[in-house]
C-alpha atoms as a PDB file:
ATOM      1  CA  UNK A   1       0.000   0.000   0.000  1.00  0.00           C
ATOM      2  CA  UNK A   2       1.344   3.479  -0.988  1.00  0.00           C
ATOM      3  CA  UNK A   3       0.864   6.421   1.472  1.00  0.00           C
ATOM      4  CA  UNK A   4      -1.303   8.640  -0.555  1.00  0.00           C
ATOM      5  CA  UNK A   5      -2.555   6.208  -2.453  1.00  0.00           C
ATOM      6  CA  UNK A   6      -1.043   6.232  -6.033  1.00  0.00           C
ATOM      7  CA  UNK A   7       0.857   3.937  -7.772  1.00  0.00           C
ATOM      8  CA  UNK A   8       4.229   6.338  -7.353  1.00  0.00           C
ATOM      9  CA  UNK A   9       5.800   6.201  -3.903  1.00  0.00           C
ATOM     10  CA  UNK A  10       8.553   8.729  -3.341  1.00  0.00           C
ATOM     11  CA  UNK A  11       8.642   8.440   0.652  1.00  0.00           C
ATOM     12  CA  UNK A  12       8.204   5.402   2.383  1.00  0.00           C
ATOM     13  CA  UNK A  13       9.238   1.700   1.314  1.00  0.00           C
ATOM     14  CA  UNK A  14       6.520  -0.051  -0.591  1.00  0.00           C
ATOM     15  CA  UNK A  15       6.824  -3.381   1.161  1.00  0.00           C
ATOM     16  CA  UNK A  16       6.435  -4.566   4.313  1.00  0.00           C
ATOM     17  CA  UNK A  17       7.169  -7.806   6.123  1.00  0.00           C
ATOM     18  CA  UNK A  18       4.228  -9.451   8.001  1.00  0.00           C
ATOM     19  CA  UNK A  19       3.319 -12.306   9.291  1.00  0.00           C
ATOM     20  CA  UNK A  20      -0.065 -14.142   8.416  1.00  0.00           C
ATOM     21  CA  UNK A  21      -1.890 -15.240  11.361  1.00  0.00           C
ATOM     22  CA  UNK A  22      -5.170 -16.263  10.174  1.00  0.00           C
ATOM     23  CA  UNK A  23      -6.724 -17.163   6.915  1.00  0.00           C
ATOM     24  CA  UNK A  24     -10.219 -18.249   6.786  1.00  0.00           C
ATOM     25  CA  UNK A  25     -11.523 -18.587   3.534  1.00  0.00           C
ATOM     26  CA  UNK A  26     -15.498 -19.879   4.936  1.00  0.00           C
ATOM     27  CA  UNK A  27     -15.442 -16.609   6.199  1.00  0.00           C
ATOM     28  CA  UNK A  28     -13.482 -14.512   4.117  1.00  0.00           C
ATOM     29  CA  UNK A  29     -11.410 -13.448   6.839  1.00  0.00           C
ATOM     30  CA  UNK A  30      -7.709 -12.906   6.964  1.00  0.00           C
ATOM     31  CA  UNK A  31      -4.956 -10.944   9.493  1.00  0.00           C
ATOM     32  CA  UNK A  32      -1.472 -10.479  10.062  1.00  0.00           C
ATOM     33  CA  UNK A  33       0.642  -8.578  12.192  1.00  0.00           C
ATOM     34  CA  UNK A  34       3.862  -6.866  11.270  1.00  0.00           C
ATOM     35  CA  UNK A  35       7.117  -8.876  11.914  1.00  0.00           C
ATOM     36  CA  UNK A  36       9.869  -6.132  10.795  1.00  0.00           C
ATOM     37  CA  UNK A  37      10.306  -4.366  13.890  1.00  0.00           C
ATOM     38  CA  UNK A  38      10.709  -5.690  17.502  1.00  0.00           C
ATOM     39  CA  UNK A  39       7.515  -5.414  19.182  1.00  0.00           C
ATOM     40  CA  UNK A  40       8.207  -2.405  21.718  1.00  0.00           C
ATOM     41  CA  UNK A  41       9.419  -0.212  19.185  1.00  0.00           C
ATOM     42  CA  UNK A  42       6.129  -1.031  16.385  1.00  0.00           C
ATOM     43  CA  UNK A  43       3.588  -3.734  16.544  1.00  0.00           C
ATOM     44  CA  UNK A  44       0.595  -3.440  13.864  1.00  0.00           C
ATOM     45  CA  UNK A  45      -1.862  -6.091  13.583  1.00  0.00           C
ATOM     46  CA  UNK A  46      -4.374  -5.852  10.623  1.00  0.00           C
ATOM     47  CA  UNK A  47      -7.965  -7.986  10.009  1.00  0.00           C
ATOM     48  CA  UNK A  48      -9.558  -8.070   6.822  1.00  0.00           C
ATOM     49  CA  UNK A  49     -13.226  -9.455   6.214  1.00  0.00           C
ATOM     50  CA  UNK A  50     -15.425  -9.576   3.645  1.00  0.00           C
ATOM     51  CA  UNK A  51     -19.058  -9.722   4.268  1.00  0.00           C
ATOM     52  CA  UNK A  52     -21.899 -10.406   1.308  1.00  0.00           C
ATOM     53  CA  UNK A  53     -24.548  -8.207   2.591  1.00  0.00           C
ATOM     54  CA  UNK A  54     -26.996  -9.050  -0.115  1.00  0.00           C
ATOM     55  CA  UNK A  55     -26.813 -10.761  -3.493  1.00  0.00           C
ATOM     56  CA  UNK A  56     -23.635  -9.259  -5.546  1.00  0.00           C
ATOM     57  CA  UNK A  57     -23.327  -6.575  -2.721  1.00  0.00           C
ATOM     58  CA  UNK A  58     -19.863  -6.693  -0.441  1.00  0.00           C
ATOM     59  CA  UNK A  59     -19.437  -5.301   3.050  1.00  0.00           C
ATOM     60  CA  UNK A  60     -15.447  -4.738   3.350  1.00  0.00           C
ATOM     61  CA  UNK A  61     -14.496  -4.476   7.033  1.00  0.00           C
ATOM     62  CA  UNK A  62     -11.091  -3.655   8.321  1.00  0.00           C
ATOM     63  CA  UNK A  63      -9.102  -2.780  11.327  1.00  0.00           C
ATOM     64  CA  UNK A  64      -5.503  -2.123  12.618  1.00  0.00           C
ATOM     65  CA  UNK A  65      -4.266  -1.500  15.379  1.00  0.00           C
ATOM     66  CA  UNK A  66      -0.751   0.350  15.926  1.00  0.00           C
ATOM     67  CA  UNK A  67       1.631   0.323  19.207  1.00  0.00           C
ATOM     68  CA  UNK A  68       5.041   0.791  20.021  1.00  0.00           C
ATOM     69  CA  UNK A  69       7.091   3.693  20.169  1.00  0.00           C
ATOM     70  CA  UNK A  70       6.872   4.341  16.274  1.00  0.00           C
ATOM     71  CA  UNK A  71       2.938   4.357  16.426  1.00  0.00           C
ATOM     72  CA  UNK A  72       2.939   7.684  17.265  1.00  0.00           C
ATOM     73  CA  UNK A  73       5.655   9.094  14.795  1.00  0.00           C
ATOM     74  CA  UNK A  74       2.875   7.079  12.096  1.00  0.00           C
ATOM     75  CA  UNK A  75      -0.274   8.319  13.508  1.00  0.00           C
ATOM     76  CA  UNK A  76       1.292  12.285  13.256  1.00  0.00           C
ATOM     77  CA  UNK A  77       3.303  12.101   9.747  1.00  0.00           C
ATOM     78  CA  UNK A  78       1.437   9.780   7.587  1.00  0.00           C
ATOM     79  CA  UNK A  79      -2.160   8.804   9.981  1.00  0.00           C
ATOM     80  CA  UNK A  80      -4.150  10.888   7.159  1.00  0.00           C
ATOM     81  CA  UNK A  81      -2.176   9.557   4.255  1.00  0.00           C
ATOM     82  CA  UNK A  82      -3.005   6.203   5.672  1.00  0.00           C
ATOM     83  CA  UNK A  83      -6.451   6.858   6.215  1.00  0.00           C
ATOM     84  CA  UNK A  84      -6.744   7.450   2.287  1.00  0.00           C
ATOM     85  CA  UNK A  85      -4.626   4.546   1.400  1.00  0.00           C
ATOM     86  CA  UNK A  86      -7.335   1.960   3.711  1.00  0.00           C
ATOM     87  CA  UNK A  87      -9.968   3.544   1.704  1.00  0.00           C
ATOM     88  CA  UNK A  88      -8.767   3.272  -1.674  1.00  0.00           C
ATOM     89  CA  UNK A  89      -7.678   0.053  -1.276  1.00  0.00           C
ATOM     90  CA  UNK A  90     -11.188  -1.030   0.048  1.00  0.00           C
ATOM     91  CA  UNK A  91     -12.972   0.224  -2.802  1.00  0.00           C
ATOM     92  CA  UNK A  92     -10.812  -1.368  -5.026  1.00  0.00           C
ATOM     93  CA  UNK A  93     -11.362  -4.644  -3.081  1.00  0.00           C
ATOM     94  CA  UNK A  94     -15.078  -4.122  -3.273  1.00  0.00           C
ATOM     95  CA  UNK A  95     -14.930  -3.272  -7.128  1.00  0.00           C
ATOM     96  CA  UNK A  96     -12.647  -6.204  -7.628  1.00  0.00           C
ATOM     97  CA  UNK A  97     -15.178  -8.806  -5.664  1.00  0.00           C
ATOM     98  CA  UNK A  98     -18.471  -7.786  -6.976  1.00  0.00           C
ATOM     99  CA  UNK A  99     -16.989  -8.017 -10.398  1.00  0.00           C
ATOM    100  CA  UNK A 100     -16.384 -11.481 -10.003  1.00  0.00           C
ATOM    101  CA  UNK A 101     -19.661 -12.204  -8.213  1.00  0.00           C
ATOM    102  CA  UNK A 102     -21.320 -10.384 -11.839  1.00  0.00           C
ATOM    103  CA  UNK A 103     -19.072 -12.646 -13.957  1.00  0.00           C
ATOM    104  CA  UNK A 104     -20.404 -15.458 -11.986  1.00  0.00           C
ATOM    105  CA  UNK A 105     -16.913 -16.585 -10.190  1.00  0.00           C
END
C-alpha cells in the first residue's frame, strides 16, 4: 500500500514484512501482524473481512491497530495519508469482488 494512495511512492518503502496469522476462507477473513520491527518499538496487527450483505453486494471491514514507540511518529506524519490509502484500497477490493460475483466466479 502506498501512502497517498497512487501507484508512485517517493517516501516510504513499498513493502512490508508481516506475518499471516489467520486465513479463513469460509469466512473470508484474513490478518497479520507486522514482523519487521521488535515489538516495543512497532507492533501493527491488521484484520480483513469480507461480508456479502446481499446478493452481488460486499461489506469490506477492516481494522488495525498500531503500538510501540513508532505508532505515534505514524499516527502524526502519515495517519491521514493512511487513512486514504485503507480507503482506496477497500474500494478497489469491493470493485474487484463484486466483479467477479457479476461474472459469476
Amino acid at each position: 500500500m502506498n501512502i497517498p494512495p497512487s501507484f508512485e511512492n517517493k517516501w516510504l518503502p513499498g513493502s512490508a514484512f508481516e506475518r499471516i496469522t489467520t486465513l479463513d476462507h469460509e469466512n473470508y477473513r484474513a490478518a497479520w501482524v507486522n514482523i519487521e520491527w521488535p515489538h516495543w518499538i512497532l507492533n501493527a496487527e491488521r484484520w480483513q473481512v469480507l461480508v456479502e450483505v446481499e446478493a452481488g453486494k460486499t461489506r469490506y471491514e477492516t481494522i488495525e491497530v498500531f503500538g510501540g514507540l513508532l505508532a505515534y511518529l505514524i499516527r502524526a506524519f502519515v495517519g491521514n495519508g493512511l487513512k486514504k490509502s485503507f480507503i482506496a484500497m477497500a474500494e478497489g477490493l469491493k470493485s474487484r469482488a463484486e466483479a467477479r460475483y457479476e461474472r459469476g466466479a
